[in-house]
PDB file of N, CA and C in Angstrom:
ATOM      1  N   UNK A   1      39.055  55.813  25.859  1.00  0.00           N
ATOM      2  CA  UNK A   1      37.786  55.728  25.155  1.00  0.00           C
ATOM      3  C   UNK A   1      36.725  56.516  25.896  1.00  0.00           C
ATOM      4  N   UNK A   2      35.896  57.258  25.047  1.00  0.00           N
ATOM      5  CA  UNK A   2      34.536  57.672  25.872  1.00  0.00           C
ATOM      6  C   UNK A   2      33.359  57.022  26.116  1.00  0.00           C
ATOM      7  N   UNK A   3      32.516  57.226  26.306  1.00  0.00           N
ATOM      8  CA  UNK A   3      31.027  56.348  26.901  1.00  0.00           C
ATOM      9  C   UNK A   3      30.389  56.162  25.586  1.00  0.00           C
ATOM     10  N   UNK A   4      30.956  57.356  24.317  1.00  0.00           N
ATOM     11  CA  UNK A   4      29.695  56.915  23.489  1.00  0.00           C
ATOM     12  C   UNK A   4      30.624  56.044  21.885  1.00  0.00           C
ATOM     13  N   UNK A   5      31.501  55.517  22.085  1.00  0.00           N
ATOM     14  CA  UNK A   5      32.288  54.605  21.761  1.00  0.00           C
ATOM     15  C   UNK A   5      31.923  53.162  22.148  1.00  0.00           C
ATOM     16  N   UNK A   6      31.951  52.571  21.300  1.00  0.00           N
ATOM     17  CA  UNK A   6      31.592  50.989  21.694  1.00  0.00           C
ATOM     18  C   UNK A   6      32.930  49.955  21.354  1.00  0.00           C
ATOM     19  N   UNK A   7      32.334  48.689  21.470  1.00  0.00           N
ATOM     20  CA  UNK A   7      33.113  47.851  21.095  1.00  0.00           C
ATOM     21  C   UNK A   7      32.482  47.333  19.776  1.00  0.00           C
ATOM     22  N   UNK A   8      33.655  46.424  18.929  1.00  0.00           N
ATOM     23  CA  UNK A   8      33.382  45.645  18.210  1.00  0.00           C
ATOM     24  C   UNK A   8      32.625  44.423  18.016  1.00  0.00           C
ATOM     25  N   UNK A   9      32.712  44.113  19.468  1.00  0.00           N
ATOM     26  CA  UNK A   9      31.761  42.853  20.264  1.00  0.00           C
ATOM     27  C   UNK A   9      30.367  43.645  20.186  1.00  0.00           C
ATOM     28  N   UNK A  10      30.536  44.268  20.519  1.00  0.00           N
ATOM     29  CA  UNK A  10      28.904  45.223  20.883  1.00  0.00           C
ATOM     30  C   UNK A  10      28.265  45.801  19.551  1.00  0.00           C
ATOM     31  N   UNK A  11      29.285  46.423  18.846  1.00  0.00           N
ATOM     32  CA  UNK A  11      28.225  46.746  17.669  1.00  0.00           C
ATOM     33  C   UNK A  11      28.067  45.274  16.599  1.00  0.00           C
ATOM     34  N   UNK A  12      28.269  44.347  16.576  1.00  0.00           N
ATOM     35  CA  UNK A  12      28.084  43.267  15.965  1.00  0.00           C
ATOM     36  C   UNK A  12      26.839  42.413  16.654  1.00  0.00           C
ATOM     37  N   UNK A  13      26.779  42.262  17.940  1.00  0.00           N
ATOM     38  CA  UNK A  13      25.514  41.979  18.560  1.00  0.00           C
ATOM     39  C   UNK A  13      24.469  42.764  18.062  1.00  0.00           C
ATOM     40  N   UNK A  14      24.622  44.114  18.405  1.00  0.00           N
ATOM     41  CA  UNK A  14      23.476  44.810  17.996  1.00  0.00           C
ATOM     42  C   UNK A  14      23.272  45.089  16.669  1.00  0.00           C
ATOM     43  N   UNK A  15      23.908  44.832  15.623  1.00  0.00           N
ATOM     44  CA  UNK A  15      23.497  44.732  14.140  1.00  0.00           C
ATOM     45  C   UNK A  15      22.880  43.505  14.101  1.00  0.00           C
ATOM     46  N   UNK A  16      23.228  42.706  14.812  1.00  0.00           N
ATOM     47  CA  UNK A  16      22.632  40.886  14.620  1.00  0.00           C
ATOM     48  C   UNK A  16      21.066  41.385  14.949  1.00  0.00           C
ATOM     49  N   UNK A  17      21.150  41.750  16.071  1.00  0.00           N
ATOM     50  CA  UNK A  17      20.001  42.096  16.740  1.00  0.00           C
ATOM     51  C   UNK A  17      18.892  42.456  15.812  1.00  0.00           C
ATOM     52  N   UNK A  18      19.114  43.668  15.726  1.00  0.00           N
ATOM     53  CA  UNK A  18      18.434  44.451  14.554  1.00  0.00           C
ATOM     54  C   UNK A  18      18.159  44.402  13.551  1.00  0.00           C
ATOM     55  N   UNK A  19      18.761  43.333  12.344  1.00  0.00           N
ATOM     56  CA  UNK A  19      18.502  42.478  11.687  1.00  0.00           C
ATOM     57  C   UNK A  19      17.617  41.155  11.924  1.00  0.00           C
ATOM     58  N   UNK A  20      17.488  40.625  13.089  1.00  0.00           N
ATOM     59  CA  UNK A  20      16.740  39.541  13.332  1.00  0.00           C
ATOM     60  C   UNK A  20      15.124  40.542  13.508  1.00  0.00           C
ATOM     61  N   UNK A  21      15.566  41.235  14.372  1.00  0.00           N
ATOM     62  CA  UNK A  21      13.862  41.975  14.608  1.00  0.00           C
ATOM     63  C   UNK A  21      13.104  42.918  13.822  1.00  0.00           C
ATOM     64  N   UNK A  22      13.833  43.608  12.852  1.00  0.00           N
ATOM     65  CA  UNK A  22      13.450  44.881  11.739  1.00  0.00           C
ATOM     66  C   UNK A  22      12.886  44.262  10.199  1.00  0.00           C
ATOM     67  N   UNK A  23      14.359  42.788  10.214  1.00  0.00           N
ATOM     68  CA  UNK A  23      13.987  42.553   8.595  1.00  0.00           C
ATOM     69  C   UNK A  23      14.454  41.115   8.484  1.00  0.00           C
ATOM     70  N   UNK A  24      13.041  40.630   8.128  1.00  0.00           N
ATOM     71  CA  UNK A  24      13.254  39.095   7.943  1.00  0.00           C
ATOM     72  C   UNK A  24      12.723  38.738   6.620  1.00  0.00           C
ATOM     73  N   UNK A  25      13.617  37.671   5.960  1.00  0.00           N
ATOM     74  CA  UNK A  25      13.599  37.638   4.712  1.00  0.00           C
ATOM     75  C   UNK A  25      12.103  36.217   4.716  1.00  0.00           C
ATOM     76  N   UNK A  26      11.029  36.648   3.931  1.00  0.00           N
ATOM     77  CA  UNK A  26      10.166  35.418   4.055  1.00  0.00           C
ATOM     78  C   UNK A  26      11.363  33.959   3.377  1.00  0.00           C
ATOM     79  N   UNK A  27      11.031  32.727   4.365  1.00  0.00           N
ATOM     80  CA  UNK A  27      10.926  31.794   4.418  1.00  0.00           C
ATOM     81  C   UNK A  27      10.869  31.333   3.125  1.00  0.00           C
ATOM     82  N   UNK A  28      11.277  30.089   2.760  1.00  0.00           N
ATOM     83  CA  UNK A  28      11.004  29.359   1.364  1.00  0.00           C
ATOM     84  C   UNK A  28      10.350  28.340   1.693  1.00  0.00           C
ATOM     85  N   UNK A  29       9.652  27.746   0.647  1.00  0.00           N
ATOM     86  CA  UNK A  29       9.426  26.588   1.597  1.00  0.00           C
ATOM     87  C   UNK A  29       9.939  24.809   2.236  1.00  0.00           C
ATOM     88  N   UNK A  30      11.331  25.570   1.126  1.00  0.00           N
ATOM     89  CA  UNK A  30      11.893  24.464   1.398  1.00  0.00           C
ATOM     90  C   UNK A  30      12.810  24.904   2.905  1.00  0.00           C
ATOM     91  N   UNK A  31      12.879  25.760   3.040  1.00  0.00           N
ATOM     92  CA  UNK A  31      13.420  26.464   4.909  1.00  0.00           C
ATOM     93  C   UNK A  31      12.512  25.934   5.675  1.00  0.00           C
ATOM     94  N   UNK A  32      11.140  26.130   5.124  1.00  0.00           N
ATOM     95  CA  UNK A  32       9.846  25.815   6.333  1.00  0.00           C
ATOM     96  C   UNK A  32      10.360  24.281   6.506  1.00  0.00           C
ATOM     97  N   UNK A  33      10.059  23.290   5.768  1.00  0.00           N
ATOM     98  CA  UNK A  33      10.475  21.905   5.638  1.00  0.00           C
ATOM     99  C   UNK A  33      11.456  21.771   6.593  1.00  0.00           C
ATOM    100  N   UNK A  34      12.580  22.258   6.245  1.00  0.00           N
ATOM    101  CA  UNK A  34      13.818  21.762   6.664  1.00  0.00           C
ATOM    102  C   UNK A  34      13.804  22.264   8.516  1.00  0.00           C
ATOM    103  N   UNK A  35      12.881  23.018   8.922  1.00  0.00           N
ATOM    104  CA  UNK A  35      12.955  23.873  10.011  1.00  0.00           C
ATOM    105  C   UNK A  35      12.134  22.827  10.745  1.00  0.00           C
ATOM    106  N   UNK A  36      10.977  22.449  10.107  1.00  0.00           N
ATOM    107  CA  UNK A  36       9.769  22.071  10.782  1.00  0.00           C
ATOM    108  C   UNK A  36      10.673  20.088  11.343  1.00  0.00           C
ATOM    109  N   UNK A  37      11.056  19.731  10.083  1.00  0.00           N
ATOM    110  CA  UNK A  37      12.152  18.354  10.128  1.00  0.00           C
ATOM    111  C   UNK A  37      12.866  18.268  11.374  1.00  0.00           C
ATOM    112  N   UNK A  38      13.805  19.553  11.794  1.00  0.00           N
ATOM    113  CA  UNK A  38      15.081  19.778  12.405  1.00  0.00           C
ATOM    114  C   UNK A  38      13.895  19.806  13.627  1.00  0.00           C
ATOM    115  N   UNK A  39      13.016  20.249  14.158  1.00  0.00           N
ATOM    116  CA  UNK A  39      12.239  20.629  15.477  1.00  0.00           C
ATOM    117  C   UNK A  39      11.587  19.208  15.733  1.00  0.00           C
ATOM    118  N   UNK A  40      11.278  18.624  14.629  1.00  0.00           N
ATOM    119  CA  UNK A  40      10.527  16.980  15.097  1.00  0.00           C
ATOM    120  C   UNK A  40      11.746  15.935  15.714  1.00  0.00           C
ATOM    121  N   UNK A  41      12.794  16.231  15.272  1.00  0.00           N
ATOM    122  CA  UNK A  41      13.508  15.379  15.455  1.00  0.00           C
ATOM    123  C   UNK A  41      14.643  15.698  16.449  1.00  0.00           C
ATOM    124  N   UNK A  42      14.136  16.746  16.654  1.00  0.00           N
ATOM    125  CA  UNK A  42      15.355  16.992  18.085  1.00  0.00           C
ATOM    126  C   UNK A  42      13.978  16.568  19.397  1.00  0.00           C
ATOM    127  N   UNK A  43      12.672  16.517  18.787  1.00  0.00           N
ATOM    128  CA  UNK A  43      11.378  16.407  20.133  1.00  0.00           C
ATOM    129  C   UNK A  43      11.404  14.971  19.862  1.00  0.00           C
ATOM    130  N   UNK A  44      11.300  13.954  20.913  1.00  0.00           N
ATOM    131  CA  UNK A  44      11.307  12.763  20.938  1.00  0.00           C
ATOM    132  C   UNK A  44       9.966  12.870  21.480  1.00  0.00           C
ATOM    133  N   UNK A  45       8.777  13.452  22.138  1.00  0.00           N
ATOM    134  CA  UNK A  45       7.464  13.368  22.412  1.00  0.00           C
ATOM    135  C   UNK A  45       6.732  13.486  21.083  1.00  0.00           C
ATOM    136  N   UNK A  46       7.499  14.241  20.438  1.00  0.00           N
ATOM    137  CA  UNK A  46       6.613  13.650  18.831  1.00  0.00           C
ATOM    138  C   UNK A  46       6.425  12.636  17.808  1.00  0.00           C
ATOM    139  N   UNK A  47       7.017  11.856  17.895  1.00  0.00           N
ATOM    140  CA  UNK A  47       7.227  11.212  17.292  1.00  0.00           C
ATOM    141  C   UNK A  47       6.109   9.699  17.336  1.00  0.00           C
ATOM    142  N   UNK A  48       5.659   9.705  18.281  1.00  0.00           N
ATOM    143  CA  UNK A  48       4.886   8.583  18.844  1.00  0.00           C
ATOM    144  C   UNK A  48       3.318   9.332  17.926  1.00  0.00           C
ATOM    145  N   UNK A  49       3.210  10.205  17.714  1.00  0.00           N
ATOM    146  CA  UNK A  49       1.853  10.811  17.506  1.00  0.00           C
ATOM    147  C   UNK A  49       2.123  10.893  16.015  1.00  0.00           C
ATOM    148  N   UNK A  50       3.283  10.766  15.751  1.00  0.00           N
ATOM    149  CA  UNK A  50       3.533  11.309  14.101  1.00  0.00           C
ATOM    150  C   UNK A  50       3.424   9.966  13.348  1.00  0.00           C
ATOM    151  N   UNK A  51       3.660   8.981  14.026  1.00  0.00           N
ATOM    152  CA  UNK A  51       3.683   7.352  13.766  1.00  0.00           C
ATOM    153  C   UNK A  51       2.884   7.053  13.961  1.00  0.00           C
ATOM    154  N   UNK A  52       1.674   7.424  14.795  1.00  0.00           N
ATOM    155  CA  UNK A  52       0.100   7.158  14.631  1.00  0.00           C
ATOM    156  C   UNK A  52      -0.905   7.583  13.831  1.00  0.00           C
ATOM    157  N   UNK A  53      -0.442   8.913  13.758  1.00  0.00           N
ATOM    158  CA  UNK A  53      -0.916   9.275  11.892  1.00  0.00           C
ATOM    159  C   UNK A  53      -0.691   8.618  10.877  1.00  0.00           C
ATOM    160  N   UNK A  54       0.479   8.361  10.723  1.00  0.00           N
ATOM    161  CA  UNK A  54       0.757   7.711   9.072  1.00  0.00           C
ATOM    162  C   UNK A  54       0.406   6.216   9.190  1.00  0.00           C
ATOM    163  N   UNK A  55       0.030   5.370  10.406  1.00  0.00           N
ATOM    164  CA  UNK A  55       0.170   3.814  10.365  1.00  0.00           C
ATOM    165  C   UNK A  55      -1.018   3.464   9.850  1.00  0.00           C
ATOM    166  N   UNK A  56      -1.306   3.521   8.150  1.00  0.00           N
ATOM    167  CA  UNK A  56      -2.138   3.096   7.535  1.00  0.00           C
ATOM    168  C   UNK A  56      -1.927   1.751   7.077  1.00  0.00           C
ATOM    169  N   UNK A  57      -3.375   1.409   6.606  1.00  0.00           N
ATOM    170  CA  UNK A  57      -3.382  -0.289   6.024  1.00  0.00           C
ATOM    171  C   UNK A  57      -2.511  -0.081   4.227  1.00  0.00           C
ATOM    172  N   UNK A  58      -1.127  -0.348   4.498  1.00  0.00           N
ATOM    173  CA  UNK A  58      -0.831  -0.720   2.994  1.00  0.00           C
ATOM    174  C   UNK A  58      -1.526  -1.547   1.747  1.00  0.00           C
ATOM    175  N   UNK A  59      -2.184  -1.823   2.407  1.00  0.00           N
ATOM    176  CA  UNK A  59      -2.526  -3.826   1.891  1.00  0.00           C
ATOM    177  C   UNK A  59      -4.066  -3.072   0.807  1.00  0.00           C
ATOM    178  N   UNK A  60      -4.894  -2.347   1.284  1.00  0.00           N
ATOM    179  CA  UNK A  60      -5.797  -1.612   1.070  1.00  0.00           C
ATOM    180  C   UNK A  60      -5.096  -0.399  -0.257  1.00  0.00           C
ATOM    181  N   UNK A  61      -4.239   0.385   0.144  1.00  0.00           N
ATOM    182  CA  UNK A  61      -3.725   1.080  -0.691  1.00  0.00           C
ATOM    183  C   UNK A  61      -2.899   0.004  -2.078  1.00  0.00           C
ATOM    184  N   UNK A  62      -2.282  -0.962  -1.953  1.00  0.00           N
ATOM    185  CA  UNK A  62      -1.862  -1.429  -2.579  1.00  0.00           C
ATOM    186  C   UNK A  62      -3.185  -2.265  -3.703  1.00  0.00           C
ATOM    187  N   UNK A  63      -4.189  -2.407  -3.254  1.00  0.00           N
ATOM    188  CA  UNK A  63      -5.303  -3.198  -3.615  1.00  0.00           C
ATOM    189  C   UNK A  63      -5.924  -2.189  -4.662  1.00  0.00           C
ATOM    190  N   UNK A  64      -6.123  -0.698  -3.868  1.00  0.00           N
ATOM    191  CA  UNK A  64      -7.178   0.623  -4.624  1.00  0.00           C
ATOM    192  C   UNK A  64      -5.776   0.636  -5.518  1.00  0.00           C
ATOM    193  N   UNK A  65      -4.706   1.186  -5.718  1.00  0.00           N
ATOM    194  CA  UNK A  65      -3.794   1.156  -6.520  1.00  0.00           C
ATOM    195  C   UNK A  65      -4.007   0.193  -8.081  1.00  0.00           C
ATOM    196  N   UNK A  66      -3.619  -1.116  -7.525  1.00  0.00           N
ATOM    197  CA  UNK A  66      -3.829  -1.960  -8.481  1.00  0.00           C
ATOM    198  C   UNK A  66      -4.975  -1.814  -9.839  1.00  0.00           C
ATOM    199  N   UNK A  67      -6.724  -1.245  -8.859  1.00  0.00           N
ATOM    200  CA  UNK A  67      -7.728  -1.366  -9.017  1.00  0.00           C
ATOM    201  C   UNK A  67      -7.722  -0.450 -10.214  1.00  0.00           C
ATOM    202  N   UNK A  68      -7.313   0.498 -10.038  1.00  0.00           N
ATOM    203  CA  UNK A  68      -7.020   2.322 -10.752  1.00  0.00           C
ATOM    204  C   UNK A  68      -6.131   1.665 -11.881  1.00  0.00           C
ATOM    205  N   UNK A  69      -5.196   0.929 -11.852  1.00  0.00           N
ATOM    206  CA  UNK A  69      -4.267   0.292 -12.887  1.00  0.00           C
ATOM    207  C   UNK A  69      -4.952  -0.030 -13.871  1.00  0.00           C
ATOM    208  N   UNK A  70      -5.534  -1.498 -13.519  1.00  0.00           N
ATOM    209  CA  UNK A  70      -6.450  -1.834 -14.641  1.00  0.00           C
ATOM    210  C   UNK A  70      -7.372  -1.368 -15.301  1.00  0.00           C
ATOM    211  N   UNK A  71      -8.222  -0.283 -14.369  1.00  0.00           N
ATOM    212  CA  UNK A  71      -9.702   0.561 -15.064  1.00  0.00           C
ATOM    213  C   UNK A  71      -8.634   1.753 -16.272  1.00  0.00           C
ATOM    214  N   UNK A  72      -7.324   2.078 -15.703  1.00  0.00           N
ATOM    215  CA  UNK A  72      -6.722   2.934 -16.594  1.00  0.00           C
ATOM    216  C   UNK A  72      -6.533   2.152 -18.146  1.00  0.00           C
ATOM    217  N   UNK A  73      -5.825   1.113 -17.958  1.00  0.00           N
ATOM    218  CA  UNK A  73      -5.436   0.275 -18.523  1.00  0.00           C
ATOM    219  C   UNK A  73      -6.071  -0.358 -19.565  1.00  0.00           C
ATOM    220  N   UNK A  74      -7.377  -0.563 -19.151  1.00  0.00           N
ATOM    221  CA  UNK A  74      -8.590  -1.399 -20.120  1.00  0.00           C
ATOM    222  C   UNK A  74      -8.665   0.030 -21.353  1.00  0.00           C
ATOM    223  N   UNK A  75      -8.571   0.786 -20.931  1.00  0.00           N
ATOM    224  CA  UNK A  75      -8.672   1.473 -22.508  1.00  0.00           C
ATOM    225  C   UNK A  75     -10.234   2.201 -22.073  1.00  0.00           C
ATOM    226  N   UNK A  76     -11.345   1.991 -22.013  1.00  0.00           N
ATOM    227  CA  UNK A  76     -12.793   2.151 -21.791  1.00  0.00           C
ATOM    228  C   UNK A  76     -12.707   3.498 -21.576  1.00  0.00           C
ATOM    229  N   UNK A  77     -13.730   3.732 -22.058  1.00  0.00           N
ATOM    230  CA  UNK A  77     -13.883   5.481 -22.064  1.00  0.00           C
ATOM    231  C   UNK A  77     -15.436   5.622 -21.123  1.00  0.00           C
ATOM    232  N   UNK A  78     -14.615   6.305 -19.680  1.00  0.00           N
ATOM    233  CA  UNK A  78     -16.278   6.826 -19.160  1.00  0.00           C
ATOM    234  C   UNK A  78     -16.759   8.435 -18.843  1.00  0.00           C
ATOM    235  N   UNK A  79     -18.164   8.723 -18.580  1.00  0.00           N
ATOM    236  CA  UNK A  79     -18.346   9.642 -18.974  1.00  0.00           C
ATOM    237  C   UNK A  79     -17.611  10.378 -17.545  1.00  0.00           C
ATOM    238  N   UNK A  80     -17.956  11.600 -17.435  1.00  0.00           N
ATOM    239  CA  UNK A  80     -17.471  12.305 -16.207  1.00  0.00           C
ATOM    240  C   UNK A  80     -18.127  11.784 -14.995  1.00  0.00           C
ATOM    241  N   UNK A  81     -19.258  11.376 -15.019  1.00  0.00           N
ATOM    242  CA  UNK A  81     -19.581  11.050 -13.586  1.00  0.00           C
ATOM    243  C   UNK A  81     -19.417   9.827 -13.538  1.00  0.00           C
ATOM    244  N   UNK A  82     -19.605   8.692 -14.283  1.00  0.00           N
ATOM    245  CA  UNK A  82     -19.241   7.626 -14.348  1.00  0.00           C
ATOM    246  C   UNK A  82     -17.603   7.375 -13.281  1.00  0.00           C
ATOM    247  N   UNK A  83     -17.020   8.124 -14.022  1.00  0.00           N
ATOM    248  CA  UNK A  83     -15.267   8.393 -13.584  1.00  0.00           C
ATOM    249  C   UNK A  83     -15.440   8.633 -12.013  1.00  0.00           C
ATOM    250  N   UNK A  84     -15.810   9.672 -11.635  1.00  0.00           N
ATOM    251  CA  UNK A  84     -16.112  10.138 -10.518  1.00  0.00           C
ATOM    252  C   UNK A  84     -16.727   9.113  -9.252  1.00  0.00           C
ATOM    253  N   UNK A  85     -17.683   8.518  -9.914  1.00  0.00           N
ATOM    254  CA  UNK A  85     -18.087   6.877  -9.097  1.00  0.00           C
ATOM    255  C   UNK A  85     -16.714   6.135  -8.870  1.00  0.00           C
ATOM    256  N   UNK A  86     -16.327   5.635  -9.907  1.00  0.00           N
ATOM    257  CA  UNK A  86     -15.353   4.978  -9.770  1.00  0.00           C
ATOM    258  C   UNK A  86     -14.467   5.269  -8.856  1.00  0.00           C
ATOM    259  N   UNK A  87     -13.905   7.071  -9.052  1.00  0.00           N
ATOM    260  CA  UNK A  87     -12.539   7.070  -8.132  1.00  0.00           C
ATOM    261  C   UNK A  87     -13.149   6.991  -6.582  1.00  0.00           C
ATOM    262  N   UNK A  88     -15.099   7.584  -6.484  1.00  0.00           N
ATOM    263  CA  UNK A  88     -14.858   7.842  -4.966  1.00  0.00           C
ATOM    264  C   UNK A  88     -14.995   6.414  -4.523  1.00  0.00           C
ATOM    265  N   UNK A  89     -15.240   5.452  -5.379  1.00  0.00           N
ATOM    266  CA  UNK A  89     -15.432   3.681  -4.643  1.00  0.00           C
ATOM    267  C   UNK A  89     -13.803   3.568  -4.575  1.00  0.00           C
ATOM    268  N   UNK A  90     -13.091   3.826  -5.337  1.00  0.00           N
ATOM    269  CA  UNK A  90     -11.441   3.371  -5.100  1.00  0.00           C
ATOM    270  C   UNK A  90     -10.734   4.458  -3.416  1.00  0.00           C
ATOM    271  N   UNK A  91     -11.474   5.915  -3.259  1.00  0.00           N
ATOM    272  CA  UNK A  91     -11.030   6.460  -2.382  1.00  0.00           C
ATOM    273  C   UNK A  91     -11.898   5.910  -0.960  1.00  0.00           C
ATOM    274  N   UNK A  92     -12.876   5.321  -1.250  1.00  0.00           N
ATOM    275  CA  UNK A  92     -13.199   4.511   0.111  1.00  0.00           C
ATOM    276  C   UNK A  92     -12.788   3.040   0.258  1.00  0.00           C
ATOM    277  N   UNK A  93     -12.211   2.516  -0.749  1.00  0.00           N
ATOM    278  CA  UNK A  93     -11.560   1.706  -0.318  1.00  0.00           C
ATOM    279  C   UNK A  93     -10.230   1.316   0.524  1.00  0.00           C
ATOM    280  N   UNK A  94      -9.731   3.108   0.230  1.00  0.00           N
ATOM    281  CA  UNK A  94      -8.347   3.099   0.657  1.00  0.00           C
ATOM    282  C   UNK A  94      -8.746   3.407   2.085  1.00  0.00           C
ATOM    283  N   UNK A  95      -9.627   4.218   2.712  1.00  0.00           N
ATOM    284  CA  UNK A  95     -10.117   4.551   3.978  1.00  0.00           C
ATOM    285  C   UNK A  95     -10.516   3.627   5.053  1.00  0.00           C
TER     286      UNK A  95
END
């Protein structure tokens, strides 16, 4: 063999190569998801911070929920701002 002969090992690295750095296909976002999932859960330091975000009062959400049920429910027709009162008293309730 001469010097400017390669291997099969070698030109397969360097096509990998060159493909990873020249041309990358955008992301979907269900890749982003599944990428971002796979990195939380191999990090065990995250997880303590990710469980302090979400540890909301159910009891509150279950209450503004209900609340939205019945005002849907009653049938009553309000005007636009009327509506607007309503949801931001139901969105501070959930807060």
């Amino acid at each position: 063999m001469n010097k400017s002969s390669i291997t099969l090992k070698e030109l397969k690295e360097r096509t990998k190569r060159n493909r990873s750095s020249s041309y990358s296909k955008p992301k979907t976002s269900k890749e982003k998801r599944d990428e971002k999932i796979s990195k939380l859960s191999s990090s065990d330091r995250l997880w303590p911070k990710l469980e302090s975000l979400f540890n909301e009062d159910i009891s509150s959400l279950n209450k503004s929920f209900l609340k939205f049920r019945s005002i849907y429910q009653s049938g009553k027709r309000y005007s636009g701002k009327e509506w607007i009162k309503l949801m931001a008293d139901l969105l501070d309730e959930i807060d």
